[in-house]
Structures are given as C-alpha cells and as structure tokens.
N, C-alpha and C. Protein backbone atom coordinates (compact mmCIF):
# COMPACT_ATOMS: atom_id res chain seq x y z
N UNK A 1 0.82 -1.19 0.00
CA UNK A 1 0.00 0.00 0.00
C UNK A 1 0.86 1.26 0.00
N UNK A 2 2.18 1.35 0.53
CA UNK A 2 2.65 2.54 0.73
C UNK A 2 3.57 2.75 -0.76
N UNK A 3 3.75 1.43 -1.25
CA UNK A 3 4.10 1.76 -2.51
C UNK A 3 3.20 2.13 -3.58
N UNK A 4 2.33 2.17 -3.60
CA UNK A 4 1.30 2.84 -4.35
C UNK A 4 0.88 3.83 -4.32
N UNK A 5 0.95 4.59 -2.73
CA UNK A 5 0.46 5.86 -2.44
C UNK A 5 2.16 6.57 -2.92
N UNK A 6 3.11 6.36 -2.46
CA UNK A 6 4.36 6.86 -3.04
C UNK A 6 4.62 7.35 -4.57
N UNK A 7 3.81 5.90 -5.25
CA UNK A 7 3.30 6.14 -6.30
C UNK A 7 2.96 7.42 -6.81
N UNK A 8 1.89 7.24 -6.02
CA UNK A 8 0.81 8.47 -6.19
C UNK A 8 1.01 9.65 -6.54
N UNK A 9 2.01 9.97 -5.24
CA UNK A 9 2.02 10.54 -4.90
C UNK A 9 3.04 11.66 -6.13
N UNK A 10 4.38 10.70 -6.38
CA UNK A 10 5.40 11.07 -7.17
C UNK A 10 4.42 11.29 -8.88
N UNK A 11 3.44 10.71 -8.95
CA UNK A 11 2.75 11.05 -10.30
C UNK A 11 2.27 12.06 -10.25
N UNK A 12 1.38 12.78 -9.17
CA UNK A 12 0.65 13.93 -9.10
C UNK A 12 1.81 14.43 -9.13
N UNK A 13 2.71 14.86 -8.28
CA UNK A 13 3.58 16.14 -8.71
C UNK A 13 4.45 16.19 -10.22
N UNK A 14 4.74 15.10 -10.82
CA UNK A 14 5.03 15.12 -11.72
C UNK A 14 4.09 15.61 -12.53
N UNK A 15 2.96 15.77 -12.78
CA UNK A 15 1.31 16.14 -13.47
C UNK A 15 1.95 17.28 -13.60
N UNK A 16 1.79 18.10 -11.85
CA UNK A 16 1.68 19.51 -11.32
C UNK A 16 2.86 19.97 -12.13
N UNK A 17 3.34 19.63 -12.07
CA UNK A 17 4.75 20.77 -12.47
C UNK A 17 5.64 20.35 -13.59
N UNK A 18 4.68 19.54 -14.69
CA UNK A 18 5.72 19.02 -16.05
C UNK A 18 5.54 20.15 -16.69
N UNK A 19 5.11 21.50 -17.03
CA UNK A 19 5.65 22.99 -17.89
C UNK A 19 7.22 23.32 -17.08
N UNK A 20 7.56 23.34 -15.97
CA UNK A 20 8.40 24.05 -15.21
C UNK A 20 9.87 22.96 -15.30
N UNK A 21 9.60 21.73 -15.53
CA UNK A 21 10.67 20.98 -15.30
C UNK A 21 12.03 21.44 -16.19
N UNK A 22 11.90 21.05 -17.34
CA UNK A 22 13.24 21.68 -18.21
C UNK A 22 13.70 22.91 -18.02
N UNK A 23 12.77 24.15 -17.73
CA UNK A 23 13.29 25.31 -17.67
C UNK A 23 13.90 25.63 -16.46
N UNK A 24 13.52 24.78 -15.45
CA UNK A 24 13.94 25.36 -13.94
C UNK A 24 15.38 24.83 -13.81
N UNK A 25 15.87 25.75 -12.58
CA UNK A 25 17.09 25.05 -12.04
C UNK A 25 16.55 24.00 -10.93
N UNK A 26 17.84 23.23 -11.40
CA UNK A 26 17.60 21.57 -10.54
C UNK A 26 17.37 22.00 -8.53
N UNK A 27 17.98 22.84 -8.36
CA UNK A 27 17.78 22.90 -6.63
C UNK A 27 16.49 23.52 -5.97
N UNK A 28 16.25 24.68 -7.15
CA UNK A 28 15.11 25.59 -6.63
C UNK A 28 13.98 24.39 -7.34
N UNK A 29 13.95 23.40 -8.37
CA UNK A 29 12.77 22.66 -8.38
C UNK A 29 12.86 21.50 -7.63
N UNK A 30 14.02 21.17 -6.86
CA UNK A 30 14.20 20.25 -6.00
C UNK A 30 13.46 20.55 -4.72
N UNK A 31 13.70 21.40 -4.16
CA UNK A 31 13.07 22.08 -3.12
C UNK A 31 11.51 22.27 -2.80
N UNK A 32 11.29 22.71 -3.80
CA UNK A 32 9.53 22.91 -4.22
C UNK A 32 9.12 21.34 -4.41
N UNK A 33 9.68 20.54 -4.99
CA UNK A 33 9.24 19.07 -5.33
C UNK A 33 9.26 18.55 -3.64
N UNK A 34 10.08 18.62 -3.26
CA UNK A 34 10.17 18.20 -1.61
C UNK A 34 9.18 18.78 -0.46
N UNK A 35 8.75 20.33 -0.91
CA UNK A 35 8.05 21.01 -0.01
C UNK A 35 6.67 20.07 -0.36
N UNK A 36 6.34 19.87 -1.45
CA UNK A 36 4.93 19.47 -1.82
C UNK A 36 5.04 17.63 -1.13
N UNK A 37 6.20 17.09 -1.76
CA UNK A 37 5.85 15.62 -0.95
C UNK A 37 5.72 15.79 1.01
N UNK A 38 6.45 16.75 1.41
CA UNK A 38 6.48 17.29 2.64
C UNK A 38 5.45 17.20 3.24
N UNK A 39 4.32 18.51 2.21
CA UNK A 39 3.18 18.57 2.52
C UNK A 39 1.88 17.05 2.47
N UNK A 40 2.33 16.67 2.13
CA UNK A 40 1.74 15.31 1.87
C UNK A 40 1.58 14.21 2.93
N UNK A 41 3.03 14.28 3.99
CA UNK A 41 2.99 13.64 5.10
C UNK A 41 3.98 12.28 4.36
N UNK A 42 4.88 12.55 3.62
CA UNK A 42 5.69 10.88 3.02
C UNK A 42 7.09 11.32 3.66
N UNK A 43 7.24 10.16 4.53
CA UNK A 43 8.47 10.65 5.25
C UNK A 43 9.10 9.22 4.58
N UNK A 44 10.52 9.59 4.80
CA UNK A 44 11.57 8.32 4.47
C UNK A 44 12.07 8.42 2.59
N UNK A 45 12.21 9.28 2.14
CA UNK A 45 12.20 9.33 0.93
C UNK A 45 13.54 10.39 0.19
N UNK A 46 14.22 10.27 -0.41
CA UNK A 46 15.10 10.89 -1.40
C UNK A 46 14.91 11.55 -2.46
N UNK A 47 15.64 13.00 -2.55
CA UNK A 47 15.35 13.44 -4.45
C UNK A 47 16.57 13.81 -4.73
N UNK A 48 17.16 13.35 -5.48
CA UNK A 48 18.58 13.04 -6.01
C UNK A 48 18.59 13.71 -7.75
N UNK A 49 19.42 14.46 -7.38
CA UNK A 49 20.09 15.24 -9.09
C UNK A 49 20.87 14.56 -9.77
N UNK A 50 20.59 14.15 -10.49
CA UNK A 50 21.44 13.11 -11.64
C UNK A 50 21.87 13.84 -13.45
N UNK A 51 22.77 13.74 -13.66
CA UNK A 51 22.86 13.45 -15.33
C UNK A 51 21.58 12.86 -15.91
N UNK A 52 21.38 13.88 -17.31
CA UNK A 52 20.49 13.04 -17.80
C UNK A 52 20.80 11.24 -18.36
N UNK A 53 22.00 12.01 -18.90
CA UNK A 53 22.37 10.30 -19.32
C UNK A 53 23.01 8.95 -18.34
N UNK A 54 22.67 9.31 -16.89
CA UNK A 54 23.10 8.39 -15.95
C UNK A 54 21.79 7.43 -15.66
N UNK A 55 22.17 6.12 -14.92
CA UNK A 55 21.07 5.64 -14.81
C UNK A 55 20.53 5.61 -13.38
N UNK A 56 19.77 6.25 -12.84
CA UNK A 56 18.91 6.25 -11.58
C UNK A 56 18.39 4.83 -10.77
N UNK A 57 18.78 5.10 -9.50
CA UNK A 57 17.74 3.48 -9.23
C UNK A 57 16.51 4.49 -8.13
N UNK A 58 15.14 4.85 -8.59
CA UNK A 58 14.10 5.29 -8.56
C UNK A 58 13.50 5.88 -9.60
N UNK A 59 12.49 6.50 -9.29
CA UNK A 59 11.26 7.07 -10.16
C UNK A 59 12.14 8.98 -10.67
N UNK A 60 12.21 8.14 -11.76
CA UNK A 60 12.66 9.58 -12.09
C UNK A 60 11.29 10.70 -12.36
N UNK A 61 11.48 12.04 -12.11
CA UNK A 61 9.99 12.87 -11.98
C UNK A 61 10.47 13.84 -12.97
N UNK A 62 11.41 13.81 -13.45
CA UNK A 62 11.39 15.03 -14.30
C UNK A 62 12.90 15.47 -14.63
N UNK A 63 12.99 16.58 -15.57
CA UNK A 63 14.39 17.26 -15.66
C UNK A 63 14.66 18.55 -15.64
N UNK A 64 15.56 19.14 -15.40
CA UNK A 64 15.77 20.42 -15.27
C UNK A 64 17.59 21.06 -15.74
N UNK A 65 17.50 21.92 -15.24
CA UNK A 65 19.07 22.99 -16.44
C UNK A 65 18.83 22.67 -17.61
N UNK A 66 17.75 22.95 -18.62
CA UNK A 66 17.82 22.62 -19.64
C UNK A 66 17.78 21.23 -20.16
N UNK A 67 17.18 20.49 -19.72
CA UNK A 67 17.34 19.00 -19.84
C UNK A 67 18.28 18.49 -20.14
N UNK A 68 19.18 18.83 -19.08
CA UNK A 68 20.68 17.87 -19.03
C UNK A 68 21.02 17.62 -17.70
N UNK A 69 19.83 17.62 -16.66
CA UNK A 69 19.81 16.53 -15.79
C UNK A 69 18.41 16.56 -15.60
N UNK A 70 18.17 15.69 -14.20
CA UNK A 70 16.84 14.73 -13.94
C UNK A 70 16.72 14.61 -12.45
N UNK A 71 15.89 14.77 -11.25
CA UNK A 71 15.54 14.36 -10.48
C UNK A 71 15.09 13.09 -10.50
N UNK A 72 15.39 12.64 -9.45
CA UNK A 72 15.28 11.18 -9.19
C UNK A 72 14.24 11.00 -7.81
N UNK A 73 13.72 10.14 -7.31
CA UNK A 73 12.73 10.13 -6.29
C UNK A 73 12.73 8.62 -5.88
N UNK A 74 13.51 8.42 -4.70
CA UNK A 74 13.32 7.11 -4.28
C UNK A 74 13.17 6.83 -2.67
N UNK A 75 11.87 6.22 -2.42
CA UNK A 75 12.10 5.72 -0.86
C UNK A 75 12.82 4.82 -0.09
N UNK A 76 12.77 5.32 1.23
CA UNK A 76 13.36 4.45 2.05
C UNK A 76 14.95 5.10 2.22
C-alpha cells in the first residue's frame, strides 16, 4: 500500500509541475518538489540530481538545467 500511495504521490507532482521541469534550475525545483511531498505527510524518501544520461535506481519525476539533468525520487 505505501508503494502505491508513493506512487501516487510522485505522479501527481510530476502532473503539477511538467511545464516548469526543463526550464527550472535543478535545486530551486528540487526544493519545491520536496516542499509538496512534505506537505503530503511521506516521510523516508530521497530526491537526487542526476545526469540526464546516468542511470537512476528510482522514479525519475522530471528534468531540469535545460534538460541535461533529472531528479530522481526514491524511498526508504
């Protein structure tokens, strides 16, 4: 169950904020991505700045600097 609401959870904000992803910088949309899972009540969880061309082990949500990197989103 909590993987599904995690789910969820990482899809809705990805919804919310796919205009803003490429154009933003990676920390200031890191931040805002975190304030909103925050608000949500999901504790135990990671958002990690990656290369676009690296490979992530989580839910990647999006990219940012110009799409030449990617937030990453993984629990636990």
């Amino acid at each position: 169950m909590k993987t599904i609401t995690a789910a969820a959870v990482a899809t809705a904000l990805l919804i919310a904020t796919a205009p803003t992803f490429a154009a933003t910088s990676c920390e200031s949309l890191k931040t805002d991505i975190a304030a909103k899972i925050d608000a949500k009540g999901v504790k135990g969880y990671t958002l990690e700045i990656v290369a676009k061309g690296d490979t992530a082990d989580g839910k990647v949500l999006g990219g940012c600097d110009g799409g030449t990197k990617k937030i990453v989103y993984k629990r636990g």
